[in-house]
PDB file of N, CA and C in Angstrom:
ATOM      1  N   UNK A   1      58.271  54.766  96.318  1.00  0.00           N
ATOM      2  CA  UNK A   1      57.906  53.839  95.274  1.00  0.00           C
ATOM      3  C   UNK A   1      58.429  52.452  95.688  1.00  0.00           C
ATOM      4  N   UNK A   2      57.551  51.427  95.497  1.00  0.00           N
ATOM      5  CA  UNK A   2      58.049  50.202  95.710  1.00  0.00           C
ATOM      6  C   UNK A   2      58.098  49.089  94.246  1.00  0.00           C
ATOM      7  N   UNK A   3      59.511  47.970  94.218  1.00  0.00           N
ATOM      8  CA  UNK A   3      59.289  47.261  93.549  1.00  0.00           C
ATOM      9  C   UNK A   3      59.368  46.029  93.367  1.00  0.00           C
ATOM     10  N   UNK A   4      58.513  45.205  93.360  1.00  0.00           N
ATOM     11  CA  UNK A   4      58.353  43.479  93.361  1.00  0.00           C
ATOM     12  C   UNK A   4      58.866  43.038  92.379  1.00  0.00           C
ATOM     13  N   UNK A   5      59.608  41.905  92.326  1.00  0.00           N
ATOM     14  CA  UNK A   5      59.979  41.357  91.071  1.00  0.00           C
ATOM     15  C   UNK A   5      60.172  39.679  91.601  1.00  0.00           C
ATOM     16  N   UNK A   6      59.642  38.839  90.614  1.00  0.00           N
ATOM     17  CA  UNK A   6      59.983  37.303  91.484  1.00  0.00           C
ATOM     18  C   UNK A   6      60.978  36.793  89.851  1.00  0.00           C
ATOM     19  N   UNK A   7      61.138  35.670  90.311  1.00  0.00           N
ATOM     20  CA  UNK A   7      61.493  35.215  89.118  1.00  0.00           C
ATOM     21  C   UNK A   7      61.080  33.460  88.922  1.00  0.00           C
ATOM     22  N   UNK A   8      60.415  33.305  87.764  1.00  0.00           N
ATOM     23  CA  UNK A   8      59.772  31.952  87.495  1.00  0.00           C
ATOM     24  C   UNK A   8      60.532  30.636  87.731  1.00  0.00           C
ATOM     25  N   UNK A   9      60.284  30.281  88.759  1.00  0.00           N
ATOM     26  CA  UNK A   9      60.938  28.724  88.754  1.00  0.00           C
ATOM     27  C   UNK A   9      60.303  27.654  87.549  1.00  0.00           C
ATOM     28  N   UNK A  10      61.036  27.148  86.792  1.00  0.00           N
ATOM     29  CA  UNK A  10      60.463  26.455  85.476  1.00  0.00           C
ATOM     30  C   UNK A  10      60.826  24.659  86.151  1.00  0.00           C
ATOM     31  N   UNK A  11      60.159  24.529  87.066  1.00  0.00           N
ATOM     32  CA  UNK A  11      60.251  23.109  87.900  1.00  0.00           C
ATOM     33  C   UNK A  11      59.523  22.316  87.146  1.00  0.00           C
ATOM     34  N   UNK A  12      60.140  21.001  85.845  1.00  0.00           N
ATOM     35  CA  UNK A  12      59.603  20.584  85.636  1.00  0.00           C
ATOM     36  C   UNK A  12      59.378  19.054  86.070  1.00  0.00           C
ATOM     37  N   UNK A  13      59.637  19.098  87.396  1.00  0.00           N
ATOM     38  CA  UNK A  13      59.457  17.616  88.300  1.00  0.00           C
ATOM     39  C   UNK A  13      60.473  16.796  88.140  1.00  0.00           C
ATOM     40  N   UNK A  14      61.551  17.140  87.719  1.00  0.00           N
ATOM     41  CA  UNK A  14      62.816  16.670  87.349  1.00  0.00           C
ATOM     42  C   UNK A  14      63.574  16.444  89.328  1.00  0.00           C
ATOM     43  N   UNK A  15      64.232  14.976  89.772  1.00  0.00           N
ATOM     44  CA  UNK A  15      64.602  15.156  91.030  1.00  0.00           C
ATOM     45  C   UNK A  15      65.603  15.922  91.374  1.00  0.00           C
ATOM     46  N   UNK A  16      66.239  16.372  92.077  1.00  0.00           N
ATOM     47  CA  UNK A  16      67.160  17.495  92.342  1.00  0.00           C
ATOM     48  C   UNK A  16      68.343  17.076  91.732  1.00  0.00           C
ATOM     49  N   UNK A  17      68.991  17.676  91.134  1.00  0.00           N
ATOM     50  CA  UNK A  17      70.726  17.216  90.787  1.00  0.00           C
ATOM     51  C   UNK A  17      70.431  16.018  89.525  1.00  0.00           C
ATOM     52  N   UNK A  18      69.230  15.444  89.193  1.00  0.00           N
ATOM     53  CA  UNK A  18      69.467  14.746  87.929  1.00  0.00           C
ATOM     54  C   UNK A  18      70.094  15.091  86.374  1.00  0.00           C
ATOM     55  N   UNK A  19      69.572  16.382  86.198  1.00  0.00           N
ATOM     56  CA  UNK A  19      70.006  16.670  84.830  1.00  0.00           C
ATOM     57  C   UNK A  19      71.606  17.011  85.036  1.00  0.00           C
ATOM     58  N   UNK A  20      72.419  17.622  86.207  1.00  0.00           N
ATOM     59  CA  UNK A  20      73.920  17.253  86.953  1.00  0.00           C
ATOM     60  C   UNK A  20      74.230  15.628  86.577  1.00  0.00           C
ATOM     61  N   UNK A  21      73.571  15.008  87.198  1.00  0.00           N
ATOM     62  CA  UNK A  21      74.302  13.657  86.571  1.00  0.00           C
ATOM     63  C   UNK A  21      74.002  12.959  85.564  1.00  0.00           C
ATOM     64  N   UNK A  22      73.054  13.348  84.478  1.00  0.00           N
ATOM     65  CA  UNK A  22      73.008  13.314  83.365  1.00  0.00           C
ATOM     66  C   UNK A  22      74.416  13.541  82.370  1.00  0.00           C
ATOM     67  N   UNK A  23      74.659  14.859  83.059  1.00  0.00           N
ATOM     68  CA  UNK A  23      75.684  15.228  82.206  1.00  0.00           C
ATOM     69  C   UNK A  23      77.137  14.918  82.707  1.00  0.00           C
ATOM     70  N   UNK A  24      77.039  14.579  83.743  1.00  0.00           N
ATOM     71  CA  UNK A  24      78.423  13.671  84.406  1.00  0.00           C
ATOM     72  C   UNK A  24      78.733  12.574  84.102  1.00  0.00           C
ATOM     73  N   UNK A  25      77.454  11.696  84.118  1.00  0.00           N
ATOM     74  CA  UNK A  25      77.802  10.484  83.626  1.00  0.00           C
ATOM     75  C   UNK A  25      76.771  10.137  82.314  1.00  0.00           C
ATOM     76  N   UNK A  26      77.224  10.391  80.987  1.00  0.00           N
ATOM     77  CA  UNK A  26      76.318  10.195  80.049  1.00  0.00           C
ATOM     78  C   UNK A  26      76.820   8.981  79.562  1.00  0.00           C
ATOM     79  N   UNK A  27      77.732   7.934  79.685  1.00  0.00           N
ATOM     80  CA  UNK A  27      78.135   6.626  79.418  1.00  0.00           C
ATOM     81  C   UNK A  27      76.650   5.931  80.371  1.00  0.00           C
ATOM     82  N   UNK A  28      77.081   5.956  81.077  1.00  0.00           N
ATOM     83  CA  UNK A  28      76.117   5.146  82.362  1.00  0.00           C
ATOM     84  C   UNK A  28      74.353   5.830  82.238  1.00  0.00           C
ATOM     85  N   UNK A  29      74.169   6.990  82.195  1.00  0.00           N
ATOM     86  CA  UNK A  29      72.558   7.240  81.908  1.00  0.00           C
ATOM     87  C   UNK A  29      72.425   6.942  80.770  1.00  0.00           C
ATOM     88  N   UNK A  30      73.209   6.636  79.508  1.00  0.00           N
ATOM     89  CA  UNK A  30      72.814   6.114  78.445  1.00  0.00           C
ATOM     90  C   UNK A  30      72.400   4.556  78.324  1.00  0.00           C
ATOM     91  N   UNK A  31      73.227   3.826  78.863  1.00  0.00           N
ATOM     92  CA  UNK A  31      72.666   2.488  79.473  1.00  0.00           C
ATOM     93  C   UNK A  31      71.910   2.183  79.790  1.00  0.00           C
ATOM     94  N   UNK A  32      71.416   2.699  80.918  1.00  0.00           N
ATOM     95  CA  UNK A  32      70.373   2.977  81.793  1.00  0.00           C
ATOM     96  C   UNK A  32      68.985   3.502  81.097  1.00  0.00           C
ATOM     97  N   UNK A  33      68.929   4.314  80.437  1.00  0.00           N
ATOM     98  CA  UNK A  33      67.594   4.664  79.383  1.00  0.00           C
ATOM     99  C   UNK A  33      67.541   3.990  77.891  1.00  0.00           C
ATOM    100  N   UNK A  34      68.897   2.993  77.822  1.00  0.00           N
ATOM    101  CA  UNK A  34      68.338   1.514  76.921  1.00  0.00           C
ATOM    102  C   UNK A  34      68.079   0.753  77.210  1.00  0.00           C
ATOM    103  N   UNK A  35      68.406   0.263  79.033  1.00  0.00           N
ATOM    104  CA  UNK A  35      67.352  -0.422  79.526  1.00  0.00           C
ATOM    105  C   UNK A  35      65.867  -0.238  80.015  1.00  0.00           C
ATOM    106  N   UNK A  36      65.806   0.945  80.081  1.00  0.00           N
ATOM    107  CA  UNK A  36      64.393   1.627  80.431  1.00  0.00           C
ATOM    108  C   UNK A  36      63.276   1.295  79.373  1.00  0.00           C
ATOM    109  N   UNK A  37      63.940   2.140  77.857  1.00  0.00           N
ATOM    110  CA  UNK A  37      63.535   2.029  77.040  1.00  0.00           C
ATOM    111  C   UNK A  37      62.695   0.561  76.393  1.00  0.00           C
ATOM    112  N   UNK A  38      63.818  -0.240  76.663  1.00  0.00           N
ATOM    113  CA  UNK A  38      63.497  -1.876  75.799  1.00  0.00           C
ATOM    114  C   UNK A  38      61.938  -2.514  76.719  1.00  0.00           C
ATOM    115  N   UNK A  39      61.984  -1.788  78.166  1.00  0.00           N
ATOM    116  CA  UNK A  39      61.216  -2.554  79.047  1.00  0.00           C
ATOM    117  C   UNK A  39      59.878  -1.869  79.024  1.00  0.00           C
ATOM    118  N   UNK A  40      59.614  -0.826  78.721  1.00  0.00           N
ATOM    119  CA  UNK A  40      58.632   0.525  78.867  1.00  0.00           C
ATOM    120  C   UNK A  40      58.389   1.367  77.767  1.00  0.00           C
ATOM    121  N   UNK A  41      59.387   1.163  76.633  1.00  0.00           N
ATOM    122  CA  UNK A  41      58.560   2.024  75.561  1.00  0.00           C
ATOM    123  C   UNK A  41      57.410   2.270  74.604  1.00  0.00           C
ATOM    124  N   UNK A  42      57.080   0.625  74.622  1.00  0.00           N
ATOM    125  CA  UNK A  42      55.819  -0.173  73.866  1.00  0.00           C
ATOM    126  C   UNK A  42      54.503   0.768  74.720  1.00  0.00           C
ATOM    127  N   UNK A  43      54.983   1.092  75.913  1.00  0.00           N
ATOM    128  CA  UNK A  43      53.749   1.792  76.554  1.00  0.00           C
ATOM    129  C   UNK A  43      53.886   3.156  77.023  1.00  0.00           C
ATOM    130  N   UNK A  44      54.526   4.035  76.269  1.00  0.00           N
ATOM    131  CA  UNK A  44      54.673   5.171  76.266  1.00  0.00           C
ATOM    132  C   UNK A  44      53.449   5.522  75.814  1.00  0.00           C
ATOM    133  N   UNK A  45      52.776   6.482  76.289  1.00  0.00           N
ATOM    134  CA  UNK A  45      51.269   7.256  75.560  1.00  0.00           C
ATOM    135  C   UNK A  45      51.845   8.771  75.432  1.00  0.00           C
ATOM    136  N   UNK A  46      51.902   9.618  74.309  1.00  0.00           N
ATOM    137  CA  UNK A  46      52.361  11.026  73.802  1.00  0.00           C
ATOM    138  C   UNK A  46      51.033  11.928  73.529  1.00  0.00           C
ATOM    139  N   UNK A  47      50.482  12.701  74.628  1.00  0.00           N
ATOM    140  CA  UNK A  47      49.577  13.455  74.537  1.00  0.00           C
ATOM    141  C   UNK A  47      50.125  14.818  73.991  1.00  0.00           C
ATOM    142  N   UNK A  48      49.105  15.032  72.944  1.00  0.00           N
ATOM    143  CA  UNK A  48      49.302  16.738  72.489  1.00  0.00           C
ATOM    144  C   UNK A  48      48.653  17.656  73.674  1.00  0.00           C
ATOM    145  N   UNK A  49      49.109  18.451  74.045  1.00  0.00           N
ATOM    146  CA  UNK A  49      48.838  19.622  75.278  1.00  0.00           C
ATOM    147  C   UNK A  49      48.125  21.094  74.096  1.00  0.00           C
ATOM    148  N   UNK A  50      46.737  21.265  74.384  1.00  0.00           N
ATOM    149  CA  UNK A  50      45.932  22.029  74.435  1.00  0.00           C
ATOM    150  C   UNK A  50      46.655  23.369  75.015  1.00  0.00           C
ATOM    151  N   UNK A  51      46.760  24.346  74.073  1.00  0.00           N
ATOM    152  CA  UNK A  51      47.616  25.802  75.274  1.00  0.00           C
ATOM    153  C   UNK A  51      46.722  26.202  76.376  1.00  0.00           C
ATOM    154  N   UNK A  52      45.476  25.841  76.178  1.00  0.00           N
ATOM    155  CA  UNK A  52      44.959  26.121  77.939  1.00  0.00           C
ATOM    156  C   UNK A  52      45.644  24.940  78.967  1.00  0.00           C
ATOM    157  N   UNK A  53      45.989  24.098  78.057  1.00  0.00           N
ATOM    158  CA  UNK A  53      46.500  22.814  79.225  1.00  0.00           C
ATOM    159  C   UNK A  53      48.141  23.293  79.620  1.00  0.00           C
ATOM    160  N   UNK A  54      48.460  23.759  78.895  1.00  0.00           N
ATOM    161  CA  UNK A  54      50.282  24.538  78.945  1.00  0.00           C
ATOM    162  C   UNK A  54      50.201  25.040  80.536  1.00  0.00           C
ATOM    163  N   UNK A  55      51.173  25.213  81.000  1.00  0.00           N
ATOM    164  CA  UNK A  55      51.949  25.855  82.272  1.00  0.00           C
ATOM    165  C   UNK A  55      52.422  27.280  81.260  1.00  0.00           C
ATOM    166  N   UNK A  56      52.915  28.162  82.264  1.00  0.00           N
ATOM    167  CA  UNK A  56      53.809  28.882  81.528  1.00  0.00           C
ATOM    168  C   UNK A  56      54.994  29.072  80.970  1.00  0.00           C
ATOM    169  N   UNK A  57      55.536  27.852  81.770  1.00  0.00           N
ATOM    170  CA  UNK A  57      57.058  27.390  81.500  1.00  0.00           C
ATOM    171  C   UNK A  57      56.667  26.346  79.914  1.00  0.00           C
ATOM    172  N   UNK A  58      55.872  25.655  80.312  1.00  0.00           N
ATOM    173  CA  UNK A  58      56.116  24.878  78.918  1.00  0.00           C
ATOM    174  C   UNK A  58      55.551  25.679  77.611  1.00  0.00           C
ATOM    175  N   UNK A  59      54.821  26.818  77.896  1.00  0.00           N
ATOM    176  CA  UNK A  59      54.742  27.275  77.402  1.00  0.00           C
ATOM    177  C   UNK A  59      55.667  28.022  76.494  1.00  0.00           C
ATOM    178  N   UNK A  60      56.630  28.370  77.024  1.00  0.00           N
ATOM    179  CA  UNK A  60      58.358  29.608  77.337  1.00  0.00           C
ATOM    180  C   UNK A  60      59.045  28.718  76.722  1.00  0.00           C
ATOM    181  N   UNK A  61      59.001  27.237  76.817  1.00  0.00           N
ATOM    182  CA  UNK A  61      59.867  26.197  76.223  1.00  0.00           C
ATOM    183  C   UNK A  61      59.335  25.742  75.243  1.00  0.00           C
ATOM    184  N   UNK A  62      58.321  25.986  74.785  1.00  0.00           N
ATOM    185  CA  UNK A  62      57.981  24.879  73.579  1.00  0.00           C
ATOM    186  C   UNK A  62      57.810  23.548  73.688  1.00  0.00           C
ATOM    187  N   UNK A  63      57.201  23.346  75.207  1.00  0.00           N
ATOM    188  CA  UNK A  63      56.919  21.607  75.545  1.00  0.00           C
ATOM    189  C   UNK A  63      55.334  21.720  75.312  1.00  0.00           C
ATOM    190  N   UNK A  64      54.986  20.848  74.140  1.00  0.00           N
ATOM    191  CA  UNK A  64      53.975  20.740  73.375  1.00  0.00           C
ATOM    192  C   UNK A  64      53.091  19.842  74.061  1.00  0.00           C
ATOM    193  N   UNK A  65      54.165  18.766  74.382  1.00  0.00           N
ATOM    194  CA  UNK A  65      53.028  17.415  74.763  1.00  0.00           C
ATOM    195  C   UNK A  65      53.553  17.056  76.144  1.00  0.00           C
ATOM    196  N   UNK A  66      52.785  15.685  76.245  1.00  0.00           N
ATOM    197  CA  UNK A  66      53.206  15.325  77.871  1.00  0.00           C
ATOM    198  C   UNK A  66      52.950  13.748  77.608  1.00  0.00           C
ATOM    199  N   UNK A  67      53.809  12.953  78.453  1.00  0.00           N
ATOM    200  CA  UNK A  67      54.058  11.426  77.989  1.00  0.00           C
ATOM    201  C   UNK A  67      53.611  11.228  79.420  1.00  0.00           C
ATOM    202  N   UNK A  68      53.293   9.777  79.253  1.00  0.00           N
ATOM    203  CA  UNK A  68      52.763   8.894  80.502  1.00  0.00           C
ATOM    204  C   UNK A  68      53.080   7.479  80.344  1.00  0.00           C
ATOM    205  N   UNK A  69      53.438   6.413  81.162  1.00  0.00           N
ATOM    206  CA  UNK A  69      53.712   5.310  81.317  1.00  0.00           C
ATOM    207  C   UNK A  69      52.549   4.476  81.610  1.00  0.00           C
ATOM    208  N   UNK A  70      52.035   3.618  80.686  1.00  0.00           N
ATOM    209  CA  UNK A  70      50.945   2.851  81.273  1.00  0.00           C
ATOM    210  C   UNK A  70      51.445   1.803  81.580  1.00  0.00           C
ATOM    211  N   UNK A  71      50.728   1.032  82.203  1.00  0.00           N
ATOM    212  CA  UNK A  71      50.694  -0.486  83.566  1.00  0.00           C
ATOM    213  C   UNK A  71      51.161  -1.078  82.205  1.00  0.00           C
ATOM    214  N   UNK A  72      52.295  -2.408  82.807  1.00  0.00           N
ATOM    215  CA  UNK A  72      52.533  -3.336  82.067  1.00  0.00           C
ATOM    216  C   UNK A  72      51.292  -4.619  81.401  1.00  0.00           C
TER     217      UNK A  72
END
């Protein structure tokens, strides 16, 4: 008898070690995403995700929608 088993990588395009220094330095990434924010939020676009449009991970998570940055 044979048995396969994988296990789901839930990669959600996040760069390696960010959510690590998220939580290392949350003084300084907090800064940093109020300057983000003040410069880029006016053009945030918040799409609702269709469950045929879901992954399976966002699915597993409850990530509903998906945001995008439009041109200044």
């Amino acid at each position: 008898m044979q048995w396969d088993s994988f296990e789901m990588n839930c990669d959600f395009g996040y760069p390696v070690y960010l959510l690590e220094y998220i939580n290392e330095h949350p003084g300084e990434t907090y800064d940093k995403l109020i300057k983000w924010y003040d410069r880029y939020g006016q053009n945030i676009e918040k799409k609702m995700l269709k469950p045929a449009e879901q992954t399976v991970c966002q699915k597993k998570y409850g990530i509903n929608h998906t945001f995008r940055i439009l041109p200044l």
